[in-house]
N, C-alpha and C. Protein backbone atom coordinates (compact mmCIF):
# COMPACT_ATOMS: atom_id res chain seq x y z
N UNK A 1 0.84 -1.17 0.00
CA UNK A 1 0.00 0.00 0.00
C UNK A 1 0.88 1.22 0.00
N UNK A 2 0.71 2.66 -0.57
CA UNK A 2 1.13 3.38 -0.51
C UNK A 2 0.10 4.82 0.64
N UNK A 3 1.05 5.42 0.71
CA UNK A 3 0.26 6.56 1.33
C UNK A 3 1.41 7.92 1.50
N UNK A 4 1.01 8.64 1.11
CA UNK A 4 1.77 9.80 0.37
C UNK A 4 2.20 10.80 1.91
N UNK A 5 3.28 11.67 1.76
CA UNK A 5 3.32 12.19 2.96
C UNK A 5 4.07 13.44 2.35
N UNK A 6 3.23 14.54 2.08
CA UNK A 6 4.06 15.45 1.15
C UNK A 6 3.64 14.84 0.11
N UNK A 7 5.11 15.45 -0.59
CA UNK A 7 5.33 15.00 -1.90
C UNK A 7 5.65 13.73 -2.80
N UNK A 8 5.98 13.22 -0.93
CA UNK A 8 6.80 11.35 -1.27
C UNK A 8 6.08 10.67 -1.04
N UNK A 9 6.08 9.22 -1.13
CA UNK A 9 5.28 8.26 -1.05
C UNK A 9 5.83 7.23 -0.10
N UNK A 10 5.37 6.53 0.60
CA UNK A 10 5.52 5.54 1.92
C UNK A 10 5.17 4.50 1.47
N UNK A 11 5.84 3.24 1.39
CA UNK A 11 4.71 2.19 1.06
C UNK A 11 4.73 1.40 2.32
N UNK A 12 3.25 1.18 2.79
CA UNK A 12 3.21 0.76 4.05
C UNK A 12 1.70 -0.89 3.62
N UNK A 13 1.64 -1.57 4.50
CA UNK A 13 0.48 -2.70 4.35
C UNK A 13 -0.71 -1.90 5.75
N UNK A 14 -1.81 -1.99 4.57
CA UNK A 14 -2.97 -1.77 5.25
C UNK A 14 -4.01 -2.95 5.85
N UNK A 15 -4.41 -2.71 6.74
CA UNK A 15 -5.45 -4.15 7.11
C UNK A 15 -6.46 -4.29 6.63
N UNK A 16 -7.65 -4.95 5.98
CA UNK A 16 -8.74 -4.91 5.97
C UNK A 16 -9.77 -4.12 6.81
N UNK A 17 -9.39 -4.22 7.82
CA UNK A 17 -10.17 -3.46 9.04
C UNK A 17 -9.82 -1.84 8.69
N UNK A 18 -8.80 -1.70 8.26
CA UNK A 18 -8.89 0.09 7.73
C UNK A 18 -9.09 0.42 6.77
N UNK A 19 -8.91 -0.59 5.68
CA UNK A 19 -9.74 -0.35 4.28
C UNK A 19 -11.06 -0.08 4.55
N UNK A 20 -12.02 -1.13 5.43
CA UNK A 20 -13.10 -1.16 5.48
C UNK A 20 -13.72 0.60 6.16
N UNK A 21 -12.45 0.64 7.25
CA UNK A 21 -12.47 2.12 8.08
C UNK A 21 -13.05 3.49 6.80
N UNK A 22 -11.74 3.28 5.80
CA UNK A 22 -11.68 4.17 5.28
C UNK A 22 -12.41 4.43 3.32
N UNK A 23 -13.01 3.31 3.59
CA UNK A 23 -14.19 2.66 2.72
C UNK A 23 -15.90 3.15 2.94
N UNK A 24 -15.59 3.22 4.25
CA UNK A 24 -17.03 3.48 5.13
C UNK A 24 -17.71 2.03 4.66
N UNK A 25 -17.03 0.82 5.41
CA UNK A 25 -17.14 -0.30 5.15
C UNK A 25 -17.75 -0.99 3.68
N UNK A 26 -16.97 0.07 2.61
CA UNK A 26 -17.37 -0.64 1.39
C UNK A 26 -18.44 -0.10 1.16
N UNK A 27 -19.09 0.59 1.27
CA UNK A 27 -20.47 1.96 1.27
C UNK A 27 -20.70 1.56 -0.43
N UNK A 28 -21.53 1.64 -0.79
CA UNK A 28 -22.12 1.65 -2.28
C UNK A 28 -22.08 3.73 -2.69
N UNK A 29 -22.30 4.56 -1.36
CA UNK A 29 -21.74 5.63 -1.39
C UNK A 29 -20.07 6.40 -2.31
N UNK A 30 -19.63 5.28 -1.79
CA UNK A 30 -18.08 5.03 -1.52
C UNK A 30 -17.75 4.31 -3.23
N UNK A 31 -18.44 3.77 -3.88
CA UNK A 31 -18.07 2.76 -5.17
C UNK A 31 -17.95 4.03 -6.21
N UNK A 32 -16.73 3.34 -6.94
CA UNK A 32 -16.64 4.57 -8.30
C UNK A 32 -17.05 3.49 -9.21
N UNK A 33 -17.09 2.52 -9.36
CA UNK A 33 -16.99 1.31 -10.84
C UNK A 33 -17.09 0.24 -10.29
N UNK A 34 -17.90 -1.00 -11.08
CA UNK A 34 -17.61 -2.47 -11.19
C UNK A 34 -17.70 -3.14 -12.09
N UNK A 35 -16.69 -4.27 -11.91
CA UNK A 35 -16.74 -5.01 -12.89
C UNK A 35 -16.23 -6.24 -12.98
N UNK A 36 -16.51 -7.27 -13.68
CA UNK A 36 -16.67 -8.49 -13.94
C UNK A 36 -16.46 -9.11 -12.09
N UNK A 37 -14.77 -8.58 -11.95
CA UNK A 37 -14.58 -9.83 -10.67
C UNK A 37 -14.26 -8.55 -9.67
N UNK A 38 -15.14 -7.33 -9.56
CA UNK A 38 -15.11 -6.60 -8.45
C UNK A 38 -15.41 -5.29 -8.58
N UNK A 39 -15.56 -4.24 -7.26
CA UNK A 39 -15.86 -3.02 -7.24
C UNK A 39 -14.80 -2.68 -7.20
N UNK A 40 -14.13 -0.87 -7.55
CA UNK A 40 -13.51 0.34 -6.83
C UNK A 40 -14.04 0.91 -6.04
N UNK A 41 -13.69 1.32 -5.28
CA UNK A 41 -14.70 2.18 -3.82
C UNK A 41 -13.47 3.16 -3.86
N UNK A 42 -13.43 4.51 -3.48
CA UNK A 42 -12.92 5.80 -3.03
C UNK A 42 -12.74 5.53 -1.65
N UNK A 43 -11.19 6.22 -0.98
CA UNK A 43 -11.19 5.62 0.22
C UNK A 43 -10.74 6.73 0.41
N UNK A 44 -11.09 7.08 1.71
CA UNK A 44 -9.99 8.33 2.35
C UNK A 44 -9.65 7.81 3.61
N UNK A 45 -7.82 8.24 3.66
CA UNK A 45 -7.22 7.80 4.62
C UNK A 45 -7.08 8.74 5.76
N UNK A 46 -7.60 7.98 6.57
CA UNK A 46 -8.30 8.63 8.10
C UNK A 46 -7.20 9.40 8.85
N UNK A 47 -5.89 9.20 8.61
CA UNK A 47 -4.50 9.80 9.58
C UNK A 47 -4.78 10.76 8.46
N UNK A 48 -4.33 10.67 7.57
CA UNK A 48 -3.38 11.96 6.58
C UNK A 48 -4.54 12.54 5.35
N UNK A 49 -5.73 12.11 5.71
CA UNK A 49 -6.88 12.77 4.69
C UNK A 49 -6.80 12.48 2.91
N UNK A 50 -5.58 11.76 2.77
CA UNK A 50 -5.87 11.89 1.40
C UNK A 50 -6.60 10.43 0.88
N UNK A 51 -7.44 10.68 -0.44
CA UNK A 51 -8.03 9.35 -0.76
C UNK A 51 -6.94 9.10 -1.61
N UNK A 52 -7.82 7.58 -1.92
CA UNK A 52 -6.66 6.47 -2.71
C UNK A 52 -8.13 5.74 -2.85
N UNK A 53 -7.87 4.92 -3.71
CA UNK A 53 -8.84 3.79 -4.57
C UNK A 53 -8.88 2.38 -4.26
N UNK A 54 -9.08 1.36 -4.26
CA UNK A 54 -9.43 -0.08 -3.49
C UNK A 54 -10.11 -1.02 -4.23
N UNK A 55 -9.60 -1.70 -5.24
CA UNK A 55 -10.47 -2.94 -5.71
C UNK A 55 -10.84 -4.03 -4.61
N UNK A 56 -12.07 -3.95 -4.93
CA UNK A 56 -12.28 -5.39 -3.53
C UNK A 56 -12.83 -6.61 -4.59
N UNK A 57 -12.18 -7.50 -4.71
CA UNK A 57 -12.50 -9.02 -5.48
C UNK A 57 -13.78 -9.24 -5.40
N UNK A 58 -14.41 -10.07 -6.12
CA UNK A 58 -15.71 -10.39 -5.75
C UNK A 58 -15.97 -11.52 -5.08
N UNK A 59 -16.76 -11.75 -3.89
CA UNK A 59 -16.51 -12.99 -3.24
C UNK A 59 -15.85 -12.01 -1.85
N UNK A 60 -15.22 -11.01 -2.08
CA UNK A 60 -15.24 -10.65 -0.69
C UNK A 60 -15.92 -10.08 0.32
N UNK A 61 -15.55 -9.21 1.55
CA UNK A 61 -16.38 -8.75 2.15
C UNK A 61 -16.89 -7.69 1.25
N UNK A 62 -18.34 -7.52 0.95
CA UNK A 62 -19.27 -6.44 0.28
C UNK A 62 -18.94 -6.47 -1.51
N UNK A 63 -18.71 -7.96 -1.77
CA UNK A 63 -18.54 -8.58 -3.25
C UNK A 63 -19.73 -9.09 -3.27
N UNK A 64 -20.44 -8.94 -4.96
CA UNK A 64 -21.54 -9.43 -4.95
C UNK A 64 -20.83 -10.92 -6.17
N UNK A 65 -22.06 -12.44 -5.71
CA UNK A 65 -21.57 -13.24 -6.76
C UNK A 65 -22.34 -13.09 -7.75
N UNK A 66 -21.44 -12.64 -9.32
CA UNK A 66 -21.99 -13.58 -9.95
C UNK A 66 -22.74 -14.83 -10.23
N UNK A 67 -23.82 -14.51 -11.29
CA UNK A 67 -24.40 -15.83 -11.76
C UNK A 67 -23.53 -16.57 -12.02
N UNK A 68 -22.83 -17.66 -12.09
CA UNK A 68 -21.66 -17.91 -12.95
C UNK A 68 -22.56 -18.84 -14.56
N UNK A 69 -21.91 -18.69 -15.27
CA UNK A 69 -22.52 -19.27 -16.79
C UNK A 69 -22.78 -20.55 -16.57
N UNK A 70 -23.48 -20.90 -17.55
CA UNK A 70 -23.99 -22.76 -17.60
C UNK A 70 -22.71 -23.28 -18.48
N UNK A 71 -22.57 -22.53 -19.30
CA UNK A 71 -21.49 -23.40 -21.00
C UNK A 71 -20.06 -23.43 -20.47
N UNK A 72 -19.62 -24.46 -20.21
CA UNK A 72 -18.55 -24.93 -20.13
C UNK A 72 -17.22 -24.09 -20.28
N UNK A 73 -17.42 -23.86 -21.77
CA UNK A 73 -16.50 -23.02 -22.06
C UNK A 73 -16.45 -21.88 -21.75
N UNK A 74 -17.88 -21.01 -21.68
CA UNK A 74 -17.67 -19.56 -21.04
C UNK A 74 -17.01 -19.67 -19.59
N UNK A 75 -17.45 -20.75 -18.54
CA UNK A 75 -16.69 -20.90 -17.03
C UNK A 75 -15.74 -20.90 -17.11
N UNK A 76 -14.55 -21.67 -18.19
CA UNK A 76 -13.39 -21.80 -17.88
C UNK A 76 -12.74 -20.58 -18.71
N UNK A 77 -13.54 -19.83 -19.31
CA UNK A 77 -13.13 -18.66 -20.09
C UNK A 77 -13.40 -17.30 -19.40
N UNK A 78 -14.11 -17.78 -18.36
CA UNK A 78 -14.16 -16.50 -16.98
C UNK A 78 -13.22 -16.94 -15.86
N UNK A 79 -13.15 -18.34 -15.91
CA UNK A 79 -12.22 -19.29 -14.49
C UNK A 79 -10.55 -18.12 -14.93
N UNK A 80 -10.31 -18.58 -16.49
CA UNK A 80 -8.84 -18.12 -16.74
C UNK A 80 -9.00 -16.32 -16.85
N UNK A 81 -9.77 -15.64 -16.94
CA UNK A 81 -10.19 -14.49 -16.77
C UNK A 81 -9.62 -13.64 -15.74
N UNK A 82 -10.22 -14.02 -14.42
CA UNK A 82 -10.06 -14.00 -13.20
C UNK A 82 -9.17 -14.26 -12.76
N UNK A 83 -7.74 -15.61 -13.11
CA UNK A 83 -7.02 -16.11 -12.96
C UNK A 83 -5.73 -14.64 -13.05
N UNK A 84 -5.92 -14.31 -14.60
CA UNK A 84 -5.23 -13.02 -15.12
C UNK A 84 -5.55 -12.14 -14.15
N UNK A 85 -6.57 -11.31 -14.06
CA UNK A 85 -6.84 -10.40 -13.48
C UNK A 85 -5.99 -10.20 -11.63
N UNK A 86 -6.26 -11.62 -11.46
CA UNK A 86 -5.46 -11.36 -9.86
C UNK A 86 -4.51 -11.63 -9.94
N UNK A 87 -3.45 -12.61 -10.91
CA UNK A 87 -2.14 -12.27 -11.22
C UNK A 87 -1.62 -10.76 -11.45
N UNK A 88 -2.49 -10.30 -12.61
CA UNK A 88 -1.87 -8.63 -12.56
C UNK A 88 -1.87 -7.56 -11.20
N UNK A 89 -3.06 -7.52 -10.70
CA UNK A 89 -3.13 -7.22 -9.61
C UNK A 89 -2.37 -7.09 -8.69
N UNK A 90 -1.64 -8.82 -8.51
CA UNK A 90 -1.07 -9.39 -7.34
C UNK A 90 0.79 -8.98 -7.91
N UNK A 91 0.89 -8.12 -8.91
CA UNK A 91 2.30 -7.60 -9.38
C UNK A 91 2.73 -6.40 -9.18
N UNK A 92 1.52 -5.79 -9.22
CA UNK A 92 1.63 -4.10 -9.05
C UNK A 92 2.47 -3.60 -7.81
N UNK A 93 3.55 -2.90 -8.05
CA UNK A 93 4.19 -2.59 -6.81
C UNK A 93 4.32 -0.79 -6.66
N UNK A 94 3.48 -0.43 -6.39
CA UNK A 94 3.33 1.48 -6.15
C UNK A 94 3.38 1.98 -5.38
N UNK A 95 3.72 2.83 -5.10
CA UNK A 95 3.29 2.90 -3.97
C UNK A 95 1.88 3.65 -3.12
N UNK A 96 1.40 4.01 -4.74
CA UNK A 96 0.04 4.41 -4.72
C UNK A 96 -0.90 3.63 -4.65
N UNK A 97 -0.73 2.37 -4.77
CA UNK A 97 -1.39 1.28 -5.03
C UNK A 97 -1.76 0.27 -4.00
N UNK A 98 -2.62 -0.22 -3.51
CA UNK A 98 -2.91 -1.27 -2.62
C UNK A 98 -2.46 -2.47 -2.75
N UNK A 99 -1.86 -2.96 -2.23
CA UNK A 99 -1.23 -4.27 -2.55
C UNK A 99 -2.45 -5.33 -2.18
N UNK A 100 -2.83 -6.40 -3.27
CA UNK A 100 -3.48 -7.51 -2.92
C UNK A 100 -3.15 -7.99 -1.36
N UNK A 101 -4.25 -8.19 -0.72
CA UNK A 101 -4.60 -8.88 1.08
C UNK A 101 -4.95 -10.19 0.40
């Protein structure tokens, strides 16, 4: 996770419990976008006031499930989908950026 102090950037790990803090526990208020395997929610960080952004997976706390498809091939063509998506995710190193929990 990053969190800016000035002009520089800190990269520090946030808990769930302060995402959720600074989420207003995932608020539908709080959502900028969703899609396929999750929301963005707007977060503001409660010490130092500035926001930062938060994909929450779907399946997590305040993830809605998908229907998932009947056809075979669309499942394993959303299974490897998803697969990508949290690999990229799980690479990003910013310090603006939330690091996958």
């Amino acid at each position: 996770a990053g969190v800016l102090n000035g002009d520089t950037a800190v990269s520090v790990e946030l808990s769930l419990a302060y995402l959720e803090l600074c989420t207003q526990s995932f608020s539908e208020s709080r959502k900028l976008g969703q899609g396929a395997f999750g929301a963005v929610y707007r977060a503001v960080d409660t010490k130092a006031g500035h926001a930062f952004a938060v994909k929450l997976l779907v399946g997590g706390e305040g993830g809605q499930t998908p229907r998932p498809p009947t056809d075979p091939e669309e499942r394993e063509a959303l299974r490897k989908s998803a697969r990508r998506e949290i690999a990229v995710l799980s690479c990003f190193k910013h310090p603006h950026i939330v690091r996958l929990l």
